[in-house]
Protein backbone atom coordinates (compact mmCIF):
# COMPACT_ATOMS: atom_id res chain seq x y z
CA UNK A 1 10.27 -50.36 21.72
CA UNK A 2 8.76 -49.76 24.72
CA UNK A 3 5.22 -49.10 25.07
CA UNK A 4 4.51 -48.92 29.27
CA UNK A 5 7.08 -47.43 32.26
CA UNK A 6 5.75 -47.83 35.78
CA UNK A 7 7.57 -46.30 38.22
CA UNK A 8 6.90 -45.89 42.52
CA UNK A 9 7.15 -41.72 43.70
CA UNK A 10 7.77 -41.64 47.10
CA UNK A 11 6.90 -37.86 49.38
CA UNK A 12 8.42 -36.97 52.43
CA UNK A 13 7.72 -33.73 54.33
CA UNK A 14 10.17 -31.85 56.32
CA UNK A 15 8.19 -31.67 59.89
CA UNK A 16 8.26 -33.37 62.86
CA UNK A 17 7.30 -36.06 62.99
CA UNK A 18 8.17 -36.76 58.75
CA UNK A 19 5.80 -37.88 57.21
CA UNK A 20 5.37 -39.63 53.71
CA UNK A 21 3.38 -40.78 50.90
CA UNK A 22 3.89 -43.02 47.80
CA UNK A 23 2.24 -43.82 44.78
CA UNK A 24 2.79 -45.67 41.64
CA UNK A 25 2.94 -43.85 37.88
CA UNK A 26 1.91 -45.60 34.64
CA UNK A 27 2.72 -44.18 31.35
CA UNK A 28 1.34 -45.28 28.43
CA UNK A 29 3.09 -44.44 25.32
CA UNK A 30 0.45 -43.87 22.05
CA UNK A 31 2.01 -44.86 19.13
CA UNK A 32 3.10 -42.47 16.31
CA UNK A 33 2.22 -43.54 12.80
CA UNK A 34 5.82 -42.86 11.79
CA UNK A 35 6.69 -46.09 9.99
CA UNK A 36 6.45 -47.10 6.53
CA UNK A 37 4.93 -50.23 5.58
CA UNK A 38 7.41 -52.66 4.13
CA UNK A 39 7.19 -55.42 1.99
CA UNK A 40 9.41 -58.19 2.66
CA UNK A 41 10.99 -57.89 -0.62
CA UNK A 42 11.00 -55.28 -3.51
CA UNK A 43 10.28 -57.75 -6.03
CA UNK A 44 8.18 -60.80 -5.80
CA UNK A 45 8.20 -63.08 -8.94
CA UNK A 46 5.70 -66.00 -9.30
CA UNK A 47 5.60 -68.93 -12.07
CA UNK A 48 2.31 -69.78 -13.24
CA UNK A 49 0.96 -72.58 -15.99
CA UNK A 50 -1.25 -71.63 -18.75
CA UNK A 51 -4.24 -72.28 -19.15
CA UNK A 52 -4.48 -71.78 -14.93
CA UNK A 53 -8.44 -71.37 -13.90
CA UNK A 54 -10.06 -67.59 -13.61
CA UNK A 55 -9.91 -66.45 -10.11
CA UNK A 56 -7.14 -68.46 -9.06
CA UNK A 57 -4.28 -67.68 -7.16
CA UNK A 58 -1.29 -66.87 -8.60
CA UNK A 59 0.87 -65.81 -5.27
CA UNK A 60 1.24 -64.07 -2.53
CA UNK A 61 3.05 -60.72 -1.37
CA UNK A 62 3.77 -60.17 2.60
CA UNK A 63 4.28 -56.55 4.49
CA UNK A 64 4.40 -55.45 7.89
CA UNK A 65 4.37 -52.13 9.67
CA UNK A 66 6.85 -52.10 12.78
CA UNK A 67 3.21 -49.90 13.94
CA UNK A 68 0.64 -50.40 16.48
CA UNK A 69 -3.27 -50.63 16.20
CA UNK A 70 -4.70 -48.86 13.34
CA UNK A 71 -1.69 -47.00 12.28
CA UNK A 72 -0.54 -50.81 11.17
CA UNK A 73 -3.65 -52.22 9.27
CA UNK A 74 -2.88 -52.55 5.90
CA UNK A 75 -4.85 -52.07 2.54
CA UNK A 76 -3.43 -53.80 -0.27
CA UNK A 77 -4.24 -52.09 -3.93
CA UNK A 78 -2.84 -53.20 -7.47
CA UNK A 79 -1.13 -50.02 -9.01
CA UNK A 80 -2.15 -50.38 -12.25
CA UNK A 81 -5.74 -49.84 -13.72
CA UNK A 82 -5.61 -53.40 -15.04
CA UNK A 83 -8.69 -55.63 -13.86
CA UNK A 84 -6.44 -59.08 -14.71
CA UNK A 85 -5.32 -59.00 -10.71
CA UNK A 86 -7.12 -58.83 -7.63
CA UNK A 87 -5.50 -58.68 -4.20
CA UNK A 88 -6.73 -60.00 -0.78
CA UNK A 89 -5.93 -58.03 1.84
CA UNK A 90 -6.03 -60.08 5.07
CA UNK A 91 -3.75 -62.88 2.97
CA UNK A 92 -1.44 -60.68 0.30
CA UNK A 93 -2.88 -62.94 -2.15
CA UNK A 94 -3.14 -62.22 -5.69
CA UNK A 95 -5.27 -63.52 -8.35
CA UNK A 96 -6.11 -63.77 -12.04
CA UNK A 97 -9.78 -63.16 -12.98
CA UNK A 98 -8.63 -64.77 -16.42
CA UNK A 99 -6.56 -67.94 -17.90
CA UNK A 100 -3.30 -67.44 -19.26
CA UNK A 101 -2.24 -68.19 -22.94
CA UNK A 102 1.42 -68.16 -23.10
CA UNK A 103 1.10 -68.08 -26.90
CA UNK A 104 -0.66 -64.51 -26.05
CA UNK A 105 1.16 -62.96 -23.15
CA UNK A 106 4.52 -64.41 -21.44
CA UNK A 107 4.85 -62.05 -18.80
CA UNK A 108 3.10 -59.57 -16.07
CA UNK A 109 4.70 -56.92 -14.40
CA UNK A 110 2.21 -54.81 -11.67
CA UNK A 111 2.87 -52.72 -8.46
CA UNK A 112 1.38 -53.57 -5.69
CA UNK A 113 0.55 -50.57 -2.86
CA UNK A 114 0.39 -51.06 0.84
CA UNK A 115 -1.63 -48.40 2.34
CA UNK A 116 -1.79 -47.78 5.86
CA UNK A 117 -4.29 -47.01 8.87
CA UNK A 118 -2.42 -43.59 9.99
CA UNK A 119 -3.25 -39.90 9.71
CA UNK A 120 -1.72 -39.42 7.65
CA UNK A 121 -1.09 -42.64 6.06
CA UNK A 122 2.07 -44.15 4.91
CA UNK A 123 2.39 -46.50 2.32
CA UNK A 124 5.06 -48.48 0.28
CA UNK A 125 5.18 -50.26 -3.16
CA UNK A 126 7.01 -53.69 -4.58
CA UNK A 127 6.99 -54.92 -8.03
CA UNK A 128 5.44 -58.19 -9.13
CA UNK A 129 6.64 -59.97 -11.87
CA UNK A 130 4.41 -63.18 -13.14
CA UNK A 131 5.72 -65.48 -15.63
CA UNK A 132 3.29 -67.94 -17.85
CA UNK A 133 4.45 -71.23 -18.23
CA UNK A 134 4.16 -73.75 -21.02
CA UNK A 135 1.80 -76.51 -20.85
């Protein structure tokens, strides 16, 4: 909440004559990796057409870390060992590195993990769900 307190000391001795001193005092507070990542929602579902271009994008998943610095840079990862879905990490974007057949496949269901910067590092998951539209 609050990251800097400056405050003013003032000293004054006991003789005769008194005399006195002052000074100001910064502290600055380091953060503490102690929040989770969060997604903005637990499940993000996304509509796509059929026959949609490799390497497109299909949508996008948003997180923040209430963090600082390094202990809130995120890496995004796609749970599962699938290579169908790529994420971008600066955008949350997610895309296919194939077209969808409807006739095939009607629906894709992934995790995605947030991952981040702290030691140790915190991380949180959401669920994706795509659905493949007729065309």
């Amino acid at each position: 909440q609050t990251d800097r307190y400056e405050f003013k000391v003032n000293a004054k001795d006991k003789g005769i004559p008194v005399l006195q001193g002052s000074t100001t005092v910064i502290v600055q507070v380091a953060d503490k990796n102690d929040n989770d990542p969060k997604f903005m929602q637990d499940i993000f579902t996304f509509y796509v057409k059929e026959n949609l271009q490799p390497n497109s994008p299909v949508g996008m998943v948003t997180v923040m870390d209430a963090d600082k610095g390094r202990n809130a840079e995120m890496s995004l990862y796609i749970e599962e060992n699938s290579n169908i879905f790529s994420i971008e990490n600066d955008t949350g974007t997610i895309y296919s590195t194939m077209s969808f057949d409807r006739e095939h496949q009607t629906t894709y269901t992934f995790r995605v993990k947030a991952v981040d910067g702290g030691d140790p590092p915190r991380s949180a998951t959401a669920t994706v769900s795509l659905f493949v539209m007729d065309e």
